[in-house]
Protein backbone atom coordinates (compact mmCIF):
# COMPACT_ATOMS: atom_id res chain seq x y z
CA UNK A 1 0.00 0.00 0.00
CA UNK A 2 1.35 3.48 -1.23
CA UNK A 3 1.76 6.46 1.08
CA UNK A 4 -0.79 9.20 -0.40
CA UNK A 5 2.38 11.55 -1.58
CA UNK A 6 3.45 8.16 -3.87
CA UNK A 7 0.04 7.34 -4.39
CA UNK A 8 -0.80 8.10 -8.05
CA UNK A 9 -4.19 7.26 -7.24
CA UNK A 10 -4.71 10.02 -4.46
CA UNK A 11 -2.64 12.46 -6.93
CA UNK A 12 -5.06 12.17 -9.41
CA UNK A 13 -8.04 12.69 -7.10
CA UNK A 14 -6.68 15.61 -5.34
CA UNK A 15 -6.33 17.33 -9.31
CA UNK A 16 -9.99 16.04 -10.10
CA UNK A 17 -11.33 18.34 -7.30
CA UNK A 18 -9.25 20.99 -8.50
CA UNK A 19 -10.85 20.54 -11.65
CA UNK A 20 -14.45 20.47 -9.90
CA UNK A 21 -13.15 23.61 -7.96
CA UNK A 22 -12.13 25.56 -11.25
CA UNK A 23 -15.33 25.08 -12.57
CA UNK A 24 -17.34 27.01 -9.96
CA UNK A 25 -18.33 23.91 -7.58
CA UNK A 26 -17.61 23.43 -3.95
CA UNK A 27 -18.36 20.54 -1.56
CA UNK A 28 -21.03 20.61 0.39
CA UNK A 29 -23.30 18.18 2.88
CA UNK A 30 -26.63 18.38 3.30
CA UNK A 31 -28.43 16.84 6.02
CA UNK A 32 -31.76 15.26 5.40
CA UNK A 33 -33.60 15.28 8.48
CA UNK A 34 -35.47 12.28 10.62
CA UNK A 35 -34.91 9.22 12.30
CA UNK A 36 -32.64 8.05 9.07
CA UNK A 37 -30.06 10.77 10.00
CA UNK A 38 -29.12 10.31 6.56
CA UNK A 39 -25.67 12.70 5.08
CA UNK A 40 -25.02 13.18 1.60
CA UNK A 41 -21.84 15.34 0.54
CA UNK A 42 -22.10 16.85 -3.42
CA UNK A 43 -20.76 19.41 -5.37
CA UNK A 44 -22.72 22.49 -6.06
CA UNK A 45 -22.38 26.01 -7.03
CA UNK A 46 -20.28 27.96 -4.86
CA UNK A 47 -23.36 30.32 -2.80
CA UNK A 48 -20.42 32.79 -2.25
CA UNK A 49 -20.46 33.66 -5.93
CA UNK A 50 -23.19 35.77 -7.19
CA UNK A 51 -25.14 34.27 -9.84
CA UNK A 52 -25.64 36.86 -12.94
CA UNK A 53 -27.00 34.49 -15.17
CA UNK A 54 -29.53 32.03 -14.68
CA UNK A 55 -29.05 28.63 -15.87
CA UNK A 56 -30.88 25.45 -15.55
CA UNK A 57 -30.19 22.71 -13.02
CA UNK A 58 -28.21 18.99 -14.14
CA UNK A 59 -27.71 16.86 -11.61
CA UNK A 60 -25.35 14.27 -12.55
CA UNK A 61 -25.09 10.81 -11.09
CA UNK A 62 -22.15 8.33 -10.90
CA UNK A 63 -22.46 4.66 -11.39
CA UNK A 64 -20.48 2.05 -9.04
CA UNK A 65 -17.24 2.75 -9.03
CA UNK A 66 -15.25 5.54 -7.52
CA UNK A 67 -16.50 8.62 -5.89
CA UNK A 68 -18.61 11.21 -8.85
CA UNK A 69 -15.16 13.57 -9.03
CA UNK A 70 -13.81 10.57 -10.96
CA UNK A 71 -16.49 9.70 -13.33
CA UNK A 72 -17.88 13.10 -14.13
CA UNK A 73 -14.17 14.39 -14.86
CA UNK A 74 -15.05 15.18 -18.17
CA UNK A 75 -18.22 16.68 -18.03
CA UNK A 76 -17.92 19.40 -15.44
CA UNK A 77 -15.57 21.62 -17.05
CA UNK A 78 -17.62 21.35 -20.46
CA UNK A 79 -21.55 21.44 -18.28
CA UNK A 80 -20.63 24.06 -16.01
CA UNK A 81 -21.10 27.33 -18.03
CA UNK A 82 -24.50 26.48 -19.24
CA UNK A 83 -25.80 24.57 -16.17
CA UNK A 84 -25.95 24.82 -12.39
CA UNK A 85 -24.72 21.66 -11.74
CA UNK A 86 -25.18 19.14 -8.77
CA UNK A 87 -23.33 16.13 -8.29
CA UNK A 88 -23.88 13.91 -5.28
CA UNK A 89 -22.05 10.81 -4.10
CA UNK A 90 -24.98 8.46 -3.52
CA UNK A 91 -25.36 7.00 -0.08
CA UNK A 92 -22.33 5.42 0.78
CA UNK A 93 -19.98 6.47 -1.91
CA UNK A 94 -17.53 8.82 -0.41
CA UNK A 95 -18.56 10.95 2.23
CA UNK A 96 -22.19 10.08 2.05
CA UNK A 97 -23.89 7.75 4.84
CA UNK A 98 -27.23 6.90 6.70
CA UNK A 99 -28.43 4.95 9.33
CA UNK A 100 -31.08 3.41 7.56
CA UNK A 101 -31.19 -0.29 6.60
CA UNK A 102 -33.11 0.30 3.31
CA UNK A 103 -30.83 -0.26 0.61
CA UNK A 104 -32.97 -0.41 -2.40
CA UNK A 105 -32.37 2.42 -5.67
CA UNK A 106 -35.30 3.72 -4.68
CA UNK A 107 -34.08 5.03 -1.02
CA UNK A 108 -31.40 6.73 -3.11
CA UNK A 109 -33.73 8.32 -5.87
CA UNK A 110 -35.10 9.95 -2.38
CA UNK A 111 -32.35 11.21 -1.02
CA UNK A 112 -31.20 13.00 -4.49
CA UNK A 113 -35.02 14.36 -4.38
CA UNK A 114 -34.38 15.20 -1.04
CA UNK A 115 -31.27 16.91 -1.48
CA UNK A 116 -32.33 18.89 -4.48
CA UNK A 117 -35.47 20.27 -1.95
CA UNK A 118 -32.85 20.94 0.59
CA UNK A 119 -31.12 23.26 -1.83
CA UNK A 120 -34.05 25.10 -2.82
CA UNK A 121 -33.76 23.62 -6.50
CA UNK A 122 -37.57 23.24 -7.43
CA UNK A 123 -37.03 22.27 -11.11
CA UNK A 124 -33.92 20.21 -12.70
CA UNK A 125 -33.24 17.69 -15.10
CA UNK A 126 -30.85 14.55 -14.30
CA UNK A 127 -28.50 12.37 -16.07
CA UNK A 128 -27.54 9.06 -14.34
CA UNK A 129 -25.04 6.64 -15.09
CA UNK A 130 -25.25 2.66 -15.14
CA UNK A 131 -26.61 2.76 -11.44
CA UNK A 132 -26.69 5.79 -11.06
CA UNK A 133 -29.32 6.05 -14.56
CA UNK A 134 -31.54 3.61 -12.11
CA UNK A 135 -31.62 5.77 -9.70
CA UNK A 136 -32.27 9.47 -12.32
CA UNK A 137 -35.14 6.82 -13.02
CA UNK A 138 -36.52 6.58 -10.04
CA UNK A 139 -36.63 10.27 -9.20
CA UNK A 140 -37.85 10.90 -12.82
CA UNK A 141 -40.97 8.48 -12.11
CA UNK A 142 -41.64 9.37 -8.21
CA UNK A 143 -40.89 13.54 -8.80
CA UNK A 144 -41.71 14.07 -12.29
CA UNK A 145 -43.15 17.25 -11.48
CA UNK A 146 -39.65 18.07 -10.67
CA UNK A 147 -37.45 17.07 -13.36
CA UNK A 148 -37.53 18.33 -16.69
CA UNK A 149 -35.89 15.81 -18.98
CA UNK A 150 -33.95 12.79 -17.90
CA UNK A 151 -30.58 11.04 -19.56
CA UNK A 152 -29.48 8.12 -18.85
CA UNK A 153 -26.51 6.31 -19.72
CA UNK A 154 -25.75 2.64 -20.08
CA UNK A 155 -28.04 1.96 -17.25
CA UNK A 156 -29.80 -1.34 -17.68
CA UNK A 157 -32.82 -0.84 -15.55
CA UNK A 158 -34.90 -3.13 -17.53
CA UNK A 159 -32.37 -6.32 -16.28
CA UNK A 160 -34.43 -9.56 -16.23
CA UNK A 161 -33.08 -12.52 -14.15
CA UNK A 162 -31.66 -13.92 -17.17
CA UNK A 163 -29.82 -10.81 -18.21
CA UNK A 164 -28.03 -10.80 -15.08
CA UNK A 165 -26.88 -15.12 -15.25
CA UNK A 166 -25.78 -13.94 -18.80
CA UNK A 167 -23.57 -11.06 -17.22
CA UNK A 168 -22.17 -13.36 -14.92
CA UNK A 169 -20.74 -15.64 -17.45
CA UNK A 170 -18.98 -13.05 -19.55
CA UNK A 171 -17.68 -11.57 -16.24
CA UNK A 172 -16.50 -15.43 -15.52
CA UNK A 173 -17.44 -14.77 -11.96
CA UNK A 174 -19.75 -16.45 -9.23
CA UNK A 175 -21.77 -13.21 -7.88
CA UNK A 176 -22.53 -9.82 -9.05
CA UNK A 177 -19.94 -8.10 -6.20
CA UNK A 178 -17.09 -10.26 -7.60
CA UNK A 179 -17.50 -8.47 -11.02
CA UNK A 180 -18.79 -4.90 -9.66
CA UNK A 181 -16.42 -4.69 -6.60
CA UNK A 182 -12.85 -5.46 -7.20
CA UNK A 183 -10.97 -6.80 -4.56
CA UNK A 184 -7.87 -8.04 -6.25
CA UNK A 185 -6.12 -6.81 -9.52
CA UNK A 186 -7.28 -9.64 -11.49
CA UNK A 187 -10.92 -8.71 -10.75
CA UNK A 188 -9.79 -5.24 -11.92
CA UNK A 189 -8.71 -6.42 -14.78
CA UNK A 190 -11.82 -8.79 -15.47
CA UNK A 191 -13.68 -5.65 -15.00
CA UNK A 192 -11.98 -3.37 -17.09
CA UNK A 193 -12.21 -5.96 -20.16
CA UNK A 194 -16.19 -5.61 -20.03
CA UNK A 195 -16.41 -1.72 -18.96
CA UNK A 196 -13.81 -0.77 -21.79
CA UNK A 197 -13.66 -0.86 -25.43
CA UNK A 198 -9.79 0.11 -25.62
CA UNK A 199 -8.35 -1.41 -22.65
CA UNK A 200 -5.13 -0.13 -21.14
CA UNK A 201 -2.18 -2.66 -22.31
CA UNK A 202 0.05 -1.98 -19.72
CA UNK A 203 -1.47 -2.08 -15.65
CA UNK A 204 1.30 -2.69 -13.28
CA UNK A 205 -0.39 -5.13 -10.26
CA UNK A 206 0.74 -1.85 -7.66
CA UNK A 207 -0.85 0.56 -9.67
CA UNK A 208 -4.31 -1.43 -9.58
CA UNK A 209 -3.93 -2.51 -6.37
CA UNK A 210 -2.90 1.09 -5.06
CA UNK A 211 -6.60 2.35 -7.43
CA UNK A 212 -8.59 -0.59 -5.22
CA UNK A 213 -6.86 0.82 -2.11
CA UNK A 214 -7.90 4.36 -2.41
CA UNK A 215 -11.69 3.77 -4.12
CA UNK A 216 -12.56 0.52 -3.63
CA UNK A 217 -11.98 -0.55 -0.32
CA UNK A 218 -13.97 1.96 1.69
CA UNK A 219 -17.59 0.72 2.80
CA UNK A 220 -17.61 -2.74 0.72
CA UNK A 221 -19.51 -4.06 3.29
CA UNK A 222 -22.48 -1.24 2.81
CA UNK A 223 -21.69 -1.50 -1.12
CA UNK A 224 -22.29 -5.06 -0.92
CA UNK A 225 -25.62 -4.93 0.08
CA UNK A 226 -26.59 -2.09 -2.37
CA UNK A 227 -26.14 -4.39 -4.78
CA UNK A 228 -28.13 -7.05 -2.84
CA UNK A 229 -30.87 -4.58 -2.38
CA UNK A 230 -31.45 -3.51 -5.89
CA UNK A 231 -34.61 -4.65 -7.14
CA UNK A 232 -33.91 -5.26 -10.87
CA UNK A 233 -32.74 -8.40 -11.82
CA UNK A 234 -35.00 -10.39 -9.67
CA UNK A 235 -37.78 -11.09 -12.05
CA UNK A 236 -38.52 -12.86 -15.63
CA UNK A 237 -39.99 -9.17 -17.16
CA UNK A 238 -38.52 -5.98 -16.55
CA UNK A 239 -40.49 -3.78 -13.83
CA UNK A 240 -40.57 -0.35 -15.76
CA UNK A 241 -43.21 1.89 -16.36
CA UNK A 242 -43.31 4.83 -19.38
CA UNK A 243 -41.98 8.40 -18.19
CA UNK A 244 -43.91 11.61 -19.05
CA UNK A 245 -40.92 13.86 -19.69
CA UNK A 246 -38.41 13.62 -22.62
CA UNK A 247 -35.64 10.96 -21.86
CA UNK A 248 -32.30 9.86 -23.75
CA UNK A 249 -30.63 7.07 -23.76
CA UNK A 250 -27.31 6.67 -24.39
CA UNK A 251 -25.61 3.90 -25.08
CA UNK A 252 -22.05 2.65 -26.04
CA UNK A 253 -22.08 -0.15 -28.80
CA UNK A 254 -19.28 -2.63 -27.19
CA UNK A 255 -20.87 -2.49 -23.63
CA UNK A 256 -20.46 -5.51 -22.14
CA UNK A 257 -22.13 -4.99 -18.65
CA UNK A 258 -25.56 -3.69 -20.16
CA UNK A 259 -25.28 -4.77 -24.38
CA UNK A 260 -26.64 -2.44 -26.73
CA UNK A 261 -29.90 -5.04 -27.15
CA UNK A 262 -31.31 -4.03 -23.93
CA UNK A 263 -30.78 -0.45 -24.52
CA UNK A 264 -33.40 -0.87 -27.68
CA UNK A 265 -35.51 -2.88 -25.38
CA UNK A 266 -35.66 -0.08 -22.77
CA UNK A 267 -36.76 2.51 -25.57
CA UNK A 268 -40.31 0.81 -26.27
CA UNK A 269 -40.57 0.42 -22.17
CA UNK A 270 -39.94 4.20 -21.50
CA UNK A 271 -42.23 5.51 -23.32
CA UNK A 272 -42.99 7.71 -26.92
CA UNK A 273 -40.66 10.66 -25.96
CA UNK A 274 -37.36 8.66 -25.91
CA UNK A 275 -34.67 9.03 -28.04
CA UNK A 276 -31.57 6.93 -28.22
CA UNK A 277 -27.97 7.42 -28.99
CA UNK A 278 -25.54 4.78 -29.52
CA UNK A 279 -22.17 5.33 -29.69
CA UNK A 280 -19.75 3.67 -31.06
CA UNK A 281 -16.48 2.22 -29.83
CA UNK A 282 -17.13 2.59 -26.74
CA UNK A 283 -18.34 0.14 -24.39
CA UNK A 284 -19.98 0.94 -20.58
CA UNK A 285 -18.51 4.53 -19.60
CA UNK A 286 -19.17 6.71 -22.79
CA UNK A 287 -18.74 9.45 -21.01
CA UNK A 288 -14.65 8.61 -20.36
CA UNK A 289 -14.27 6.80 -23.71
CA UNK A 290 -15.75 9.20 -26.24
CA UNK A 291 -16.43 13.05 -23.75
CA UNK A 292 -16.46 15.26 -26.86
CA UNK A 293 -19.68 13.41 -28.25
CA UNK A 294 -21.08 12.28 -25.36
CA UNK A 295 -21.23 16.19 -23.89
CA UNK A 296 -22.51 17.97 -27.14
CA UNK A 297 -25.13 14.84 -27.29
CA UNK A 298 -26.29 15.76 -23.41
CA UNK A 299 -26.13 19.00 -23.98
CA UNK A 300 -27.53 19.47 -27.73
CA UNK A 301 -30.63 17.49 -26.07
CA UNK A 302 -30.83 19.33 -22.72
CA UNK A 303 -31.44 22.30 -24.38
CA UNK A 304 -34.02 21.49 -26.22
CA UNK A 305 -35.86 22.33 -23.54
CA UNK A 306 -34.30 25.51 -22.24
């Protein structure tokens, strides 16, 4: 294990919230009141700085993974100008905690809601991805009075039981946490072949095992049983009901996690105001493979409807 000044890892994380920082955000934690005592930290606009233009609200959320500084790197900088943005780390990603024992995507769809409420942010639209598109679903469908038009990304919320068997065979692994929770860096390996079209040649065991130090290792108990909690998967027909509001999908054609098949499937579920973008060569994190398309996609769509 690598000190944090030799830690490449921690070097890198301590420039992505310099990034974050540059482009107006600041981190902040919101308490959401009651017997849950639940505590989620985000990055918002700064409320020192005046605002002299008025933009509409994005709130962006992360998939499993690391913490939303690292999977948002490169939308912030390119977002920020034309949207107030707010990015959370979902309940027990990074900061962010509760006493609760629900663990379902729906307790975190509230506590996004819940935030958003906290900050006085009455109208917004969301973009979620992989996970974190289950849960901009689930706020979509339980606020929709709220959010204005919803984008999600490689998020296959319409998983049947047999989707997820298949996923464990091309992950070659036992159980879902094996695949979505490294532990050693052959795991990280295994799950870098499915997540990403042009895979890194070169991964020194120290350097993956000093990136599953610093942002995998911390609360892999609680992350454990959000994945146990989720309630996708379980059944022979996807659970999902149309939206009222515009939604995107997009999708990268090589995923591996969620293939492109179920991202046409999801389309007809969702609704007649869906639109869907595939991209291609790329695989389950668009957003990090292809930024430059992925951003004027979002954001060519977003404002649509500003």
């Amino acid at each position: 294990m690598l000190p944090s000044f030799l830690s490449p890892t921690h070097l890198y994380g301590q420039y992505l919230r310099r990034r974050f920082i540059t482009a107006g955000l600041t981190s902040q934690t919101v308490n959401l009141n009651g017997e849950d005592e639940t505590k989620i930290q985000l990055w918002a606009p700064d409320p020192a700085q005046p605002k002299t233009v008025k933009k509409p609200a994005l709130v962006l959320i992360h998939g499993f993974g690391p913490v939303s500084t690292w999977q948002w790197q490169n939308q912030v900088q390119y977002l920020a100008p034309k949207f107030d943005l707010y990015i959370p780390d979902l309940i027990f990603f990074g900061e962010s905690t509760t006493r609760s024992s629900d663990r379902s995507e729906q307790f975190q769809a509230a506590a996004v809601a819940g935030v958003m409420e906290k900050m006085g942010v009455e109208r917004y639209s969301i973009l979620g991805t992989s996970y974190g598109g289950i849960v901009a679903y689930n706020v979509a469908k339980r606020w929709g009075e709220r959010v204005v038009r919803v984008v999600i990304a490689s998020s296959g919320l319409n998983m049947k039981r047999e989707d997820g068997v298949e996923l464990l065979k091309r992950g070659k692994v036992e159980k879902t946490e094996e695949l979505m929770l490294p532990a050693t860096a052959k795991q990280m390996r295994n799950l870098l072949s499915l997540a990403v079209y042009r895979r890194p040649k070169m991964l020194p065991d120290l350097f993956l095992n000093d990136m599953l130090h610093k942002l995998y290792s911390d609360k892999r108990m609680e992350k454990m049983e959000l994945l146990k909690g989720l309630t996708i998967g379980k059944d022979d027909q996807p659970q999902i009901s149309p939206l009222e509001m515009e939604v995107l999908l997009i999708w990268g054609d090589h995923d591996q996690i969620f293939p492109v098949e179920m991202a046409i499937e999801l389309k007809e579920l969702l609704g007649k105001k869906v639109k869907l973008e595939i991209i291609k060569k790329t695989s389950h994190v668009p957003q990090s493979e292809n930024p430059a398309l992925f951003n004027s996609i979002v954001n060519n769509f977003l404002c649509e409807s500003t």
